[in-house]
C-alpha atoms as a PDB file:
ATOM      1  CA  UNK A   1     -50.634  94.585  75.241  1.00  0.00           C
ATOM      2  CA  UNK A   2     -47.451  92.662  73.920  1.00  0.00           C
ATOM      3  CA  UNK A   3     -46.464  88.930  74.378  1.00  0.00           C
ATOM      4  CA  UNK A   4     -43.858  87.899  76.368  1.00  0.00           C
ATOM      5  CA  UNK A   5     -41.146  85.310  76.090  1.00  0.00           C
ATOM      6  CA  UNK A   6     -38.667  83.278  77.943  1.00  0.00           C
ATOM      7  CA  UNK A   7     -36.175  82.284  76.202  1.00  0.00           C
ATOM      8  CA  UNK A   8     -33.487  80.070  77.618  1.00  0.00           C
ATOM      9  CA  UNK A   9     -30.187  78.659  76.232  1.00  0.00           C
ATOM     10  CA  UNK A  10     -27.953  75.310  77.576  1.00  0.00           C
ATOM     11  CA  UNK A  11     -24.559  76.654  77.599  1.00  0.00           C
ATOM     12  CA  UNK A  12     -23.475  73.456  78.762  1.00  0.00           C
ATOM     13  CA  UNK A  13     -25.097  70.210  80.477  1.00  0.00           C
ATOM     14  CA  UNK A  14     -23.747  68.845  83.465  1.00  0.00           C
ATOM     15  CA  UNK A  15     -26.597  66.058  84.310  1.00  0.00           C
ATOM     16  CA  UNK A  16     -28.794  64.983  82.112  1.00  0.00           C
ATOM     17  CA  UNK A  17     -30.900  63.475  84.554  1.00  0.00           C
ATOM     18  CA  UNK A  18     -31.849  67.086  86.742  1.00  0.00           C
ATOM     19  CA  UNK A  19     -32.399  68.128  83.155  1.00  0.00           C
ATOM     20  CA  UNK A  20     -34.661  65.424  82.599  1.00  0.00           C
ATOM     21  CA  UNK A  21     -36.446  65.594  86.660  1.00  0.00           C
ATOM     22  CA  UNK A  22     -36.436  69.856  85.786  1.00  0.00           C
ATOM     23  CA  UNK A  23     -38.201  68.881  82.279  1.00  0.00           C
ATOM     24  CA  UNK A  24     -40.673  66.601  84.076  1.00  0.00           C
ATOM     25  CA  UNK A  25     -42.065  69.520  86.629  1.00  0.00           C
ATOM     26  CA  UNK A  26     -41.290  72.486  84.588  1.00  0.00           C
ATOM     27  CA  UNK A  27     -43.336  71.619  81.479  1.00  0.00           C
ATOM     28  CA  UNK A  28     -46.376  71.357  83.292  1.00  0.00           C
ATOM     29  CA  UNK A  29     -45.789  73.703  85.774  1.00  0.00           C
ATOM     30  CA  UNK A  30     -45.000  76.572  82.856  1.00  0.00           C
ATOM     31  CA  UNK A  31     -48.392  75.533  81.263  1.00  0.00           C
ATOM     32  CA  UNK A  32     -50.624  76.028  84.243  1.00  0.00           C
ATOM     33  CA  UNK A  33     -49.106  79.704  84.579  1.00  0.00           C
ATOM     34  CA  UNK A  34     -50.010  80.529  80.587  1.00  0.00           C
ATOM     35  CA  UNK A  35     -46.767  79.416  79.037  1.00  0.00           C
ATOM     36  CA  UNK A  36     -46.962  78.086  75.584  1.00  0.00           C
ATOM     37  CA  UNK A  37     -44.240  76.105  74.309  1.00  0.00           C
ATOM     38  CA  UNK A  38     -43.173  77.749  71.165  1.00  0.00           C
ATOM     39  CA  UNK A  39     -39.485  75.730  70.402  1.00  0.00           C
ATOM     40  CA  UNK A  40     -37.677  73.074  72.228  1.00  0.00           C
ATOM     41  CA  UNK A  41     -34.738  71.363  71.256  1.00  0.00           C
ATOM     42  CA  UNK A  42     -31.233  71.802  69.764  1.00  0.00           C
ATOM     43  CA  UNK A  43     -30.445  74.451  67.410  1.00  0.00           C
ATOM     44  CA  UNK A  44     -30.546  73.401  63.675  1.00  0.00           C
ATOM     45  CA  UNK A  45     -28.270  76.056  62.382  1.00  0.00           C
ATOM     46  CA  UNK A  46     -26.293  78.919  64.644  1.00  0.00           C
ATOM     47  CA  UNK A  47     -24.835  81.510  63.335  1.00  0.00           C
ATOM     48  CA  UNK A  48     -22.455  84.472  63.902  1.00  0.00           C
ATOM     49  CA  UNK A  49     -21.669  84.201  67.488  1.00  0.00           C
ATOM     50  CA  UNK A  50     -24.404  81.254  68.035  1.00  0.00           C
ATOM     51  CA  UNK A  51     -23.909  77.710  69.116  1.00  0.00           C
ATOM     52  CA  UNK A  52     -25.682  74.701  68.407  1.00  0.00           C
ATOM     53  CA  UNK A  53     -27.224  74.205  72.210  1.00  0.00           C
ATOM     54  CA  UNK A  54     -30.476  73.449  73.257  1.00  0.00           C
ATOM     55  CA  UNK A  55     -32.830  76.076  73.459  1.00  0.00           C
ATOM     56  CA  UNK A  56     -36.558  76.867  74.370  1.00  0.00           C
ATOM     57  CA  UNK A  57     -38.979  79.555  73.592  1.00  0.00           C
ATOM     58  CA  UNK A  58     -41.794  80.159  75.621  1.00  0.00           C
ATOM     59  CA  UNK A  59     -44.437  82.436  74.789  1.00  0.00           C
ATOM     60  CA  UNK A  60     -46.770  84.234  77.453  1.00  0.00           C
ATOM     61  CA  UNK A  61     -49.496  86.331  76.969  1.00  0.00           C
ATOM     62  CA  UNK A  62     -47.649  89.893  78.804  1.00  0.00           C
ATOM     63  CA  UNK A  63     -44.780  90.090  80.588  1.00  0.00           C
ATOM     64  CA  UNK A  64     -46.463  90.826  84.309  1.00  0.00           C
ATOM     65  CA  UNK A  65     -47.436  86.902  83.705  1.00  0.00           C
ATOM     66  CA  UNK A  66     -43.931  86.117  82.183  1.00  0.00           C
ATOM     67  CA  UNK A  67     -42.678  87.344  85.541  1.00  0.00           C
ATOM     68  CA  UNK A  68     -45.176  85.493  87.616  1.00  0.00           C
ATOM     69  CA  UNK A  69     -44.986  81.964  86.055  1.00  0.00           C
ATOM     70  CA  UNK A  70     -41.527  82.135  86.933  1.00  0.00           C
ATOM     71  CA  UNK A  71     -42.313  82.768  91.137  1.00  0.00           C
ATOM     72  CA  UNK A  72     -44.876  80.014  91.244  1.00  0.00           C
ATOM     73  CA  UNK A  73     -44.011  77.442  93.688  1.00  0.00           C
ATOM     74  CA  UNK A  74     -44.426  74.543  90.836  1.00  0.00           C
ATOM     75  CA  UNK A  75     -41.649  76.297  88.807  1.00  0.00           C
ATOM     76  CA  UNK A  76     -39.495  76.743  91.870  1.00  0.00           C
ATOM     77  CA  UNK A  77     -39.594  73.161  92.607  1.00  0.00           C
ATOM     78  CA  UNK A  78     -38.680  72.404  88.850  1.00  0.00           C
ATOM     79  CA  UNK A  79     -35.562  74.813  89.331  1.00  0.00           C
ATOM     80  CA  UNK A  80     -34.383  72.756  92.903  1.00  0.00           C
ATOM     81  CA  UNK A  81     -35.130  69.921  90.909  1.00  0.00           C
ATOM     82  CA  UNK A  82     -32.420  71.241  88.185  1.00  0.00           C
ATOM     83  CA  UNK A  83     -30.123  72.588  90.514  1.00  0.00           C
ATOM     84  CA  UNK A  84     -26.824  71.934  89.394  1.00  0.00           C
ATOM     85  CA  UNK A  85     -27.281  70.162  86.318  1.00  0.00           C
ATOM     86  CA  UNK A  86     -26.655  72.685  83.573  1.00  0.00           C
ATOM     87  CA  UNK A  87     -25.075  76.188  83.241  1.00  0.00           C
ATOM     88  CA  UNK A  88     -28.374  78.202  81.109  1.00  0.00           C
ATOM     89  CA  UNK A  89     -29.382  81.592  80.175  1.00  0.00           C
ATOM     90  CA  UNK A  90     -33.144  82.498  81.082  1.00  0.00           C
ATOM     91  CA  UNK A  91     -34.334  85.928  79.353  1.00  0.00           C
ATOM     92  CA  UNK A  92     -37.814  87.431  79.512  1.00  0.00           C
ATOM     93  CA  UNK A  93     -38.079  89.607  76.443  1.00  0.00           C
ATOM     94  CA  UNK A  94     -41.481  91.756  75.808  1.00  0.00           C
ATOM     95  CA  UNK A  95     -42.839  90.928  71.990  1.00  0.00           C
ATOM     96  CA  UNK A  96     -43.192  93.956  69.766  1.00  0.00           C
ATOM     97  CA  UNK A  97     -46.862  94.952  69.139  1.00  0.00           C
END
């Protein structure tokens, strides 16, 4: 069975401090539901089309639990918590085998 992986870009960031309160829950809350944090942070180099934003790659280990850590209650109350505060693209890609 394949991996799966959110991966999530910061087009832009309109509060740092929802980003920081969404960090706070969201971490943990990813964790408990079999997320692995693979990268965090701001791109070093982009290039083509690519910006230098912050991204994060989360690994899981199939997409039926990608999909589920994002419906837990724990990660819901991360995204109220970051409501607002940036404009981001979330993807859930399935790994190659």
């Amino acid at each position: 069975m394949p991996k799966a992986y959110w991966v999530s870009t910061y087009l832009e960031i309109h509060d740092p401090e929802k980003l920081a309160a969404y960090a706070e829950i969201a971490g943990p809350a990813v964790k408990a539901a079999g997320g692995r944090f693979i990268a965090r942070g701001v791109a070093t180099k982009a290039y083509e089309a690519g910006k230098l934003q912050r991204t994060t790659l989360v690994e899981f280990d199939s997409l039926e639990i990608a999909l589920a850590a994002h419906e837990t209650p724990e990660y819901k109350r991360a995204l109220a918590a970051l409501e607002g505060g940036v404009t981001r693209d979330l993807r859930v890609v399935e790994g190659v085998e």
